[in-house]
Protein backbone atom coordinates (compact mmCIF):
# COMPACT_ATOMS: atom_id res chain seq x y z
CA UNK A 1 -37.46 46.61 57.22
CA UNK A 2 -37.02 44.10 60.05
CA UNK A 3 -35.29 43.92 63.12
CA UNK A 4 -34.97 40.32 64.32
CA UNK A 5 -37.73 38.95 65.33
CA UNK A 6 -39.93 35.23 65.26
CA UNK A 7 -40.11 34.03 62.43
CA UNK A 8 -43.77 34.69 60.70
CA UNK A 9 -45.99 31.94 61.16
CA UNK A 10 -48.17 30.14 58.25
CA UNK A 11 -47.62 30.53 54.96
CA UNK A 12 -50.15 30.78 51.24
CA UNK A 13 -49.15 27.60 49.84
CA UNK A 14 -46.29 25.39 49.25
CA UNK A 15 -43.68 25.21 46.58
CA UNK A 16 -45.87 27.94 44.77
CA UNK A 17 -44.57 28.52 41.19
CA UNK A 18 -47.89 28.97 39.18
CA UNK A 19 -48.30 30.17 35.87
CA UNK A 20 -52.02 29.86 34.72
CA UNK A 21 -52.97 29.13 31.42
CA UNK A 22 -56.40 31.01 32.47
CA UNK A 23 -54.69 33.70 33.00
CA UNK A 24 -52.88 34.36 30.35
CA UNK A 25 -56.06 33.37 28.05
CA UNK A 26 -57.95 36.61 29.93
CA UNK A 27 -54.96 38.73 29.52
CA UNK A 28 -54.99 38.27 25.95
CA UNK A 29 -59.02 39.06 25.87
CA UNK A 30 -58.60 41.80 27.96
CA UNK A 31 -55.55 43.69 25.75
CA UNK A 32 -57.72 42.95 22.58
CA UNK A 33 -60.80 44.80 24.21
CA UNK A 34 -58.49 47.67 25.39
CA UNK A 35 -56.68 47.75 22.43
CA UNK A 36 -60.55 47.63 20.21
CA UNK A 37 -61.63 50.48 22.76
CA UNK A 38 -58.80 52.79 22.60
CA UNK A 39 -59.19 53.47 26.18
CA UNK A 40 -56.49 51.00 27.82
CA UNK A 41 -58.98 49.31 29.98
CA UNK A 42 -60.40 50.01 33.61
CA UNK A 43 -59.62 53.36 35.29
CA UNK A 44 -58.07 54.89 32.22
CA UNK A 45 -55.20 52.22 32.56
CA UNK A 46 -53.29 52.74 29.74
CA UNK A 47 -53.09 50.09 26.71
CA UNK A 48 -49.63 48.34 26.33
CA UNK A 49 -49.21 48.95 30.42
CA UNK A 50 -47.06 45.81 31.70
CA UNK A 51 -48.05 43.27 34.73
CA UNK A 52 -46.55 44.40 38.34
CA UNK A 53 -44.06 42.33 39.63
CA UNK A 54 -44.24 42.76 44.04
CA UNK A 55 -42.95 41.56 47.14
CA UNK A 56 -46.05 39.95 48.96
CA UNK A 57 -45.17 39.75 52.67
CA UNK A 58 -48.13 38.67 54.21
CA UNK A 59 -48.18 35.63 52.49
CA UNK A 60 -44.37 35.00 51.79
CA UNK A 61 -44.93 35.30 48.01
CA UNK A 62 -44.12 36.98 44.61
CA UNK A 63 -46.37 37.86 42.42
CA UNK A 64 -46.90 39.32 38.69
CA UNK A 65 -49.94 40.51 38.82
CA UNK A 66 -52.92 41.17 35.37
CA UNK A 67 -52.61 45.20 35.11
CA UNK A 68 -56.17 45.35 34.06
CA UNK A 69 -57.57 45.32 37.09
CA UNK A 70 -56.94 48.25 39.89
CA UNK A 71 -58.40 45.66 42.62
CA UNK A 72 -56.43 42.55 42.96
CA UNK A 73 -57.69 39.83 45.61
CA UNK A 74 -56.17 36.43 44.40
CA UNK A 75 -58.37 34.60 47.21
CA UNK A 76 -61.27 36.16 45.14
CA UNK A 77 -60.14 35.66 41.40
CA UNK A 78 -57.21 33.66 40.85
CA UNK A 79 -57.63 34.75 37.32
CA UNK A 80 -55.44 38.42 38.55
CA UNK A 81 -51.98 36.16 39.06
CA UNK A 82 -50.26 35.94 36.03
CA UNK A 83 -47.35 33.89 37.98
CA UNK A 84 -46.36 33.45 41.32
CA UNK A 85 -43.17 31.91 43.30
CA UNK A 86 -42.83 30.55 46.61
CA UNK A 87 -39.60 27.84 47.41
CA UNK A 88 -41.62 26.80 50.93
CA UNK A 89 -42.37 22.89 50.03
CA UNK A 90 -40.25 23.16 46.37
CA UNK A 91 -37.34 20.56 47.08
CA UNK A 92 -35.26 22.50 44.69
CA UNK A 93 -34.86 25.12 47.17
CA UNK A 94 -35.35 22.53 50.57
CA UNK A 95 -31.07 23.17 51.04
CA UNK A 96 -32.07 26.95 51.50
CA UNK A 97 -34.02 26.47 54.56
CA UNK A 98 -37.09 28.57 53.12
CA UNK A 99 -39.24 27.76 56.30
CA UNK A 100 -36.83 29.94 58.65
CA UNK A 101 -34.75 32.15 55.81
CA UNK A 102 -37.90 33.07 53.22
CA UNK A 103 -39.28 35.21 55.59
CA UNK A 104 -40.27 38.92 54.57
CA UNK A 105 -39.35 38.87 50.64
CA UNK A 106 -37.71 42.00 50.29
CA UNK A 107 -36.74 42.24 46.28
CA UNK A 108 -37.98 41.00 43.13
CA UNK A 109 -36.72 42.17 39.72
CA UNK A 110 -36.45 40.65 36.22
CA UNK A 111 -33.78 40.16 34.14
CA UNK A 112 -32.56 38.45 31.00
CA UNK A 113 -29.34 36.71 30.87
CA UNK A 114 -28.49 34.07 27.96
CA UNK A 115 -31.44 34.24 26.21
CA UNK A 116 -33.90 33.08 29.30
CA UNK A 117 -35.83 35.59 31.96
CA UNK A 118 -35.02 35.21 35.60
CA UNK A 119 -36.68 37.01 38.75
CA UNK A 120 -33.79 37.56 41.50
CA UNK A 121 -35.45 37.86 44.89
CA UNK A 122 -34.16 38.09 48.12
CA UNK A 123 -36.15 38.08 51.87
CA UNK A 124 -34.74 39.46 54.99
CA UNK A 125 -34.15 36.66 56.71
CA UNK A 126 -31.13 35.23 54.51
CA UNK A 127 -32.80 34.18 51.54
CA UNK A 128 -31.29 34.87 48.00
CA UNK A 129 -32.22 32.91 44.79
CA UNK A 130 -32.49 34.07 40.57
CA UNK A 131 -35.24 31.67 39.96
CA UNK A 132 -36.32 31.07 36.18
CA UNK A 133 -39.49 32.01 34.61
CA UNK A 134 -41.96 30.65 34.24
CA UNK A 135 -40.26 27.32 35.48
CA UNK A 136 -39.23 27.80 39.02
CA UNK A 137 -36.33 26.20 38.09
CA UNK A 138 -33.23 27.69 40.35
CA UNK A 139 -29.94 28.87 38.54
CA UNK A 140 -28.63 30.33 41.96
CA UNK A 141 -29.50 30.02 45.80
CA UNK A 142 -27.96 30.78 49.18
CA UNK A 143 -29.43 31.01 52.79
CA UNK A 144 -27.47 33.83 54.06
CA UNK A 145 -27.59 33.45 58.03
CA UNK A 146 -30.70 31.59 57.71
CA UNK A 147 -33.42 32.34 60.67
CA UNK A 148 -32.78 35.92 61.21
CA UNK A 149 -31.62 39.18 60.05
CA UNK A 150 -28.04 39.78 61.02
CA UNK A 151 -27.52 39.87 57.13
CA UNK A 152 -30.68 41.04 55.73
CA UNK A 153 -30.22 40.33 52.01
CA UNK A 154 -32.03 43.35 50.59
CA UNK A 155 -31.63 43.16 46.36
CA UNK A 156 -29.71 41.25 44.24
CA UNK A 157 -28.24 41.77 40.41
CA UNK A 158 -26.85 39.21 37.94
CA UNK A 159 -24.09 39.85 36.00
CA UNK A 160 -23.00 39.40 32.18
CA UNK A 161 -20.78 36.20 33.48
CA UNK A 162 -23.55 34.94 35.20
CA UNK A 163 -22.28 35.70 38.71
CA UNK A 164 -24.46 37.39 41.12
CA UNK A 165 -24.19 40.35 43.17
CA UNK A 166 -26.14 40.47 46.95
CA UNK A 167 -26.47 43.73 48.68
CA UNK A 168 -27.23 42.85 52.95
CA UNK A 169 -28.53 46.01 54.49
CA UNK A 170 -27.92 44.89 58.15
CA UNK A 171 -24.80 42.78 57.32
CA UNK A 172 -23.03 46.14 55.87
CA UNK A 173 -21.85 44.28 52.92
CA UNK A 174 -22.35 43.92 49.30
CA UNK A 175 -21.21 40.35 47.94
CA UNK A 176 -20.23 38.79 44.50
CA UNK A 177 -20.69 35.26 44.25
CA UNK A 178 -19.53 32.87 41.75
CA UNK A 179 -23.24 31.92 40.81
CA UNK A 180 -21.92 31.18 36.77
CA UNK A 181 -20.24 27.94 38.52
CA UNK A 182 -23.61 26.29 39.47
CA UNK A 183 -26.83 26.68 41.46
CA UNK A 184 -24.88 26.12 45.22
CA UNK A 185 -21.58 27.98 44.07
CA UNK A 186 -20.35 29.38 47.47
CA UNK A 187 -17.42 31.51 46.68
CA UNK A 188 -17.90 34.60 46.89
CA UNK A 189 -15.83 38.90 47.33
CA UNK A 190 -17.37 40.94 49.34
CA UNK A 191 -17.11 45.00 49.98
CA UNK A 192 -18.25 46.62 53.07
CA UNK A 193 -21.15 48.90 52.86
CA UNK A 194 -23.46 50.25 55.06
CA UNK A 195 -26.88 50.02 54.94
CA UNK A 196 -26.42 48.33 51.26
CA UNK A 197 -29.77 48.44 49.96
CA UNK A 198 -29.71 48.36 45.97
CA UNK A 199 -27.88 47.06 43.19
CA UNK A 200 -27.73 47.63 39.53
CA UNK A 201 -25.08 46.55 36.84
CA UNK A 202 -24.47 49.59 34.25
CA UNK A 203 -23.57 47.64 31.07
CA UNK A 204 -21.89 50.88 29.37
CA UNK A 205 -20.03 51.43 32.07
CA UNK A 206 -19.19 47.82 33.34
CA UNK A 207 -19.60 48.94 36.58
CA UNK A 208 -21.83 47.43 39.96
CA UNK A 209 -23.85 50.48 41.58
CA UNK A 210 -24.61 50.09 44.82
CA UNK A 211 -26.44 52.02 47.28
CA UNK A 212 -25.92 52.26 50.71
CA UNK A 213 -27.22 54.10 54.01
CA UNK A 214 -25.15 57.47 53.14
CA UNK A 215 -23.70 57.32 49.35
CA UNK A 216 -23.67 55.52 46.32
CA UNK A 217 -20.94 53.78 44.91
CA UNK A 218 -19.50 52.32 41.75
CA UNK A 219 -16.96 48.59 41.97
CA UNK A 220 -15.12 47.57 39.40
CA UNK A 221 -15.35 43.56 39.24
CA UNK A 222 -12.20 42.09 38.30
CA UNK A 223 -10.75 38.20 38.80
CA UNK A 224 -12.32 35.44 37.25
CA UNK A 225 -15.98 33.87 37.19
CA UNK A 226 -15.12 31.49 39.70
CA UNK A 227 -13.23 33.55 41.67
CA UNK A 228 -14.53 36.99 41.14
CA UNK A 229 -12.71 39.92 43.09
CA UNK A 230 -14.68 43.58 43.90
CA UNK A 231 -12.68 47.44 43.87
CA UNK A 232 -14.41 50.75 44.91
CA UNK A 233 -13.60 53.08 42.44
CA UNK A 234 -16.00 56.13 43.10
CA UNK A 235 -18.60 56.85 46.11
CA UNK A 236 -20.46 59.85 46.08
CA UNK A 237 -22.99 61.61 49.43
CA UNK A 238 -26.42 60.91 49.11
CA UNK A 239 -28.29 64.37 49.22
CA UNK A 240 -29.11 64.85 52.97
CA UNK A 241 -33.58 65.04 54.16
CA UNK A 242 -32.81 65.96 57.57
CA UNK A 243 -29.51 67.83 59.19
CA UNK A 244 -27.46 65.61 61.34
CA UNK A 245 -29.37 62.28 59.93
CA UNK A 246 -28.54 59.71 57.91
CA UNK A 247 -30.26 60.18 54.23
CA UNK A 248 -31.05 56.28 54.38
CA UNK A 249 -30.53 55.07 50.36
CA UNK A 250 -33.15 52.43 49.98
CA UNK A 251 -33.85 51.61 46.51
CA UNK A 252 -32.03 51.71 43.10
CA UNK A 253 -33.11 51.21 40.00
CA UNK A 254 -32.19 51.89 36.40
CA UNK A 255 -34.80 55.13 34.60
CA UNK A 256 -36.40 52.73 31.64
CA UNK A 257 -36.61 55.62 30.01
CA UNK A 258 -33.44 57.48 30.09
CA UNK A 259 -30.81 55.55 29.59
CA UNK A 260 -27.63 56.84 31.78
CA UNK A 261 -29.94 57.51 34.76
CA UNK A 262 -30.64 55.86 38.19
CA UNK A 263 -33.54 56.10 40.41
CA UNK A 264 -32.89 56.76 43.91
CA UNK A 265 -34.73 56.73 46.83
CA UNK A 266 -33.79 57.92 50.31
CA UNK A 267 -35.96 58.54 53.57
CA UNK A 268 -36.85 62.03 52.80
CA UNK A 269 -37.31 62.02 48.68
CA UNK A 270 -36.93 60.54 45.03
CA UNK A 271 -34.37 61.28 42.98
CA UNK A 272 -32.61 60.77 39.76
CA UNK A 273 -28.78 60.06 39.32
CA UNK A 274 -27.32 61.75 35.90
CA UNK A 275 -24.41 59.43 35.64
CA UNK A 276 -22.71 62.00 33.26
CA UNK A 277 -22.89 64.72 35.43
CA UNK A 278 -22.71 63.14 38.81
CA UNK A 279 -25.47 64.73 40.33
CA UNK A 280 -28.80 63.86 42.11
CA UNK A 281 -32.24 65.48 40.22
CA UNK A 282 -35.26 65.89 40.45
CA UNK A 283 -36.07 67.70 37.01
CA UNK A 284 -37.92 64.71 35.90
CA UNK A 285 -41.40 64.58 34.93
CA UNK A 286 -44.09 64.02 37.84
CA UNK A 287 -41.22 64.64 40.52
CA UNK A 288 -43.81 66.24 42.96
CA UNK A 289 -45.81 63.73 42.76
CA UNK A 290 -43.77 61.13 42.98
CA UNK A 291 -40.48 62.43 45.68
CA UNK A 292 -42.16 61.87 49.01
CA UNK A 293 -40.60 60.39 51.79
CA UNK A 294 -40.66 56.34 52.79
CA UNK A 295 -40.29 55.55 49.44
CA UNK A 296 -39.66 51.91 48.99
CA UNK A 297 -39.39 50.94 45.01
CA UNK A 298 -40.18 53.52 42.29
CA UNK A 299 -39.44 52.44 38.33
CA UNK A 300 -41.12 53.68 35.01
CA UNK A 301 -42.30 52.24 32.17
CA UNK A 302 -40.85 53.54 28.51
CA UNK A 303 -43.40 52.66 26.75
CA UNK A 304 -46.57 54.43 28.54
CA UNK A 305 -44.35 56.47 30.87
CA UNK A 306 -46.66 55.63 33.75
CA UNK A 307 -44.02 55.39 36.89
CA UNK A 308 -44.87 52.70 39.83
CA UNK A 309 -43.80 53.41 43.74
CA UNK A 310 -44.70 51.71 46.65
CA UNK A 311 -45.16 53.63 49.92
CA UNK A 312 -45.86 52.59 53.76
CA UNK A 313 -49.55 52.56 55.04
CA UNK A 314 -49.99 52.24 58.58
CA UNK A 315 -52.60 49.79 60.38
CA UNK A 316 -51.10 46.90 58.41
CA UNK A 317 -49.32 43.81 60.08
CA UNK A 318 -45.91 45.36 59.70
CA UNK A 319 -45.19 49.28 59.66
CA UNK A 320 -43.47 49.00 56.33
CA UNK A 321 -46.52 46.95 54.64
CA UNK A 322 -48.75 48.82 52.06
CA UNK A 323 -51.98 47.28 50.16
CA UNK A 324 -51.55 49.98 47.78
CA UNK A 325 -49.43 50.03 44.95
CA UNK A 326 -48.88 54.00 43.88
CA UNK A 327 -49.13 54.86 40.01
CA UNK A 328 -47.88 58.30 38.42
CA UNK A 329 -48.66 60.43 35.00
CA UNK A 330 -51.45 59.67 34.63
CA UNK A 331 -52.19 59.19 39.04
CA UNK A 332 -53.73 55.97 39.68
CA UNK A 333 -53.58 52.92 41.80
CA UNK A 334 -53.68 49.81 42.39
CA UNK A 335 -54.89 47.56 45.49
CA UNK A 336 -53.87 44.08 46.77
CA UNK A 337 -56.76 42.84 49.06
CA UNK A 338 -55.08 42.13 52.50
CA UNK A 339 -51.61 42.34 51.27
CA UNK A 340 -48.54 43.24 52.97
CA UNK A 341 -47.01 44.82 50.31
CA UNK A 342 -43.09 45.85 50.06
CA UNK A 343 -41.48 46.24 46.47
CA UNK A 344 -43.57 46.65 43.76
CA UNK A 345 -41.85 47.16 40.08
CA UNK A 346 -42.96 46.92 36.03
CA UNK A 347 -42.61 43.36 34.40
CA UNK A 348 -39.69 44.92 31.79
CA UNK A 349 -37.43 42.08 31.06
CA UNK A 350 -34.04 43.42 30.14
């Protein structure tokens, strides 16, 4: 990800948070052909396969995006957006400085919390929000350093008590704000961390997993919502690519699939975290497809088992942009016409 730099210039749209009602009318034809065929649709796509939720850098969006299709070009066929967000122009986000701090969105997840589904997103240049879907509507913001990258918010989890956890890859930190006390709470604990890259809440284990440059690590959140307080209670090595280099954690996710499992991505590979046993694997299904290096995202689906990853491609505008997002068991792929691809993950409220 970015080192600081200009802010990009130009930007698709303002205050973009779109949900069509065409869409969502072709979606529905297109499952009931796929489901009538038995086939799952174009390219052997799968039936019951969810949308893709990415990180669109090139034009400072994100997207969910009609699995149906393998090509996507919006410019094209609007009709392939099932949703998209954007605070640039939205004055419920105007206090965040979007037009200097939304620059190079770097997460996008969804979650459920109270009954409603929320995408938290985060972009390097200090942006942070959980914004509420379909609405746009903002439960929690902050503009972390706004206009550059000395904090690089890189993912973002909500908690059971509403408060939200930021993870800032350049800024060596992970942070717990008091988000459950309104949409500009401030307060905040913080943790150092280098290279903090992922986040996830464990629910079983009420515990915050977070992933930095050279080990993952478990907190213990303690305190009160409004003044939440964070405690290390385990870290362990990341498994080493490269001899006298830093592994380089980069994403974390939970395995869909297999409950009491965390993906993990480094520089050099993919690799599965038995919580149980406290170990890194790789005896999952597809793992030499899917461990390569540069990995940015990887998450599966449950239901189809199809996993998604993103990867770099070079001769894009930025050397960690892809067009391509990376599909596994069964292979396939799909393509965003001149996109600038970071994070790309299933649409799996949970």
């Amino acid at each position: 990800m970015p080192s600081r730099r200009a802010v990009l210039v130009g930007a698709a749209g303002a205050g973009a948070v779109v949900a069509l009602p065409a869409t969502r009318a072709y979606a529905a034809r297109a499952h009931a052909v796929r489901e009538a065929r038995g086939t799952g649709g174009d390219g052997g796509i799968p039936a019951g396969t969810p949308p893709v939720l990415l990180t669109e850098q090139a034009t400072r969006r994100i997207l969910v995006l009609d699995p149906g299709r393998r090509v996507w070009d919006p410019a094209a066929d609007p009709s392939v957006v099932r949703w998209q967000f954007s605070p640039l122009g939205d004055p419920r986000y105007k206090d965040l400085r979007p037009d200097v701090s939304w620059v190079y969105p770097s997460e996008a997840k969804v979650r459920r919390h109270r009954r409603r589904t929320y995408v938290l997103t985060t972009a390097s240049f200090g942006f942070v929000a959980v914004v509420e879907h379909p609405t746009g509507r903002r439960y929690w913001g902050a503009a972390l350093g706004p206009g550059d990258d000395l904090f690089n918010p890189h993912s973002a989890e909500i908690l059971p008590d509403g408060n939200v956890a930021v993870a800032c890859s350049t800024g060596a930190l992970v942070r717990l704000y008091a988000a459950s006390q309104g949409p500009r709470a401030a307060r905040y604990a913080e943790a150092v961390l280098k290279g903090a890259h992922g986040l996830h809440w464990d629910g079983a284990r009420k515990a915050l997993w977070a992933l930095g440059d050279d080990e993952l690590v478990t907190y213990r959140v303690g305190g009160k919502p409004a003044r939440p307080a964070l405690e290390q209670v385990s870290a362990v090595g990341l498994p080493v690519g490269t001899p006298g280099r830093t592994p380089g954690g980069h994403d974390l996710f939970p395995v869909a699939g297999r409950p009491g499992r965390l993906w993990v991505t480094t520089n050099a590979a993919v690799f599965q975290y038995d919580m149980s046993g406290g170990a890194f694997v790789q005896d999952f299904a597809g793992a030499t497809e899917i461990s390569r290096k540069s990995v940015k995202a990887v998450g599966d689906d449950p239901r189809t088992g199809q996993v998604v990853t993103t990867v770099p491609e070079s001769g894009l505008g930025e050397t960690w942009w892809t067009t391509t997002v990376g599909v596994h068991r069964p292979a396939g792929s799909y393509k965003l016409v001149n996109g600038g691809i970071y994070r790309a993950r299933w649409w799996l409220p949970h």
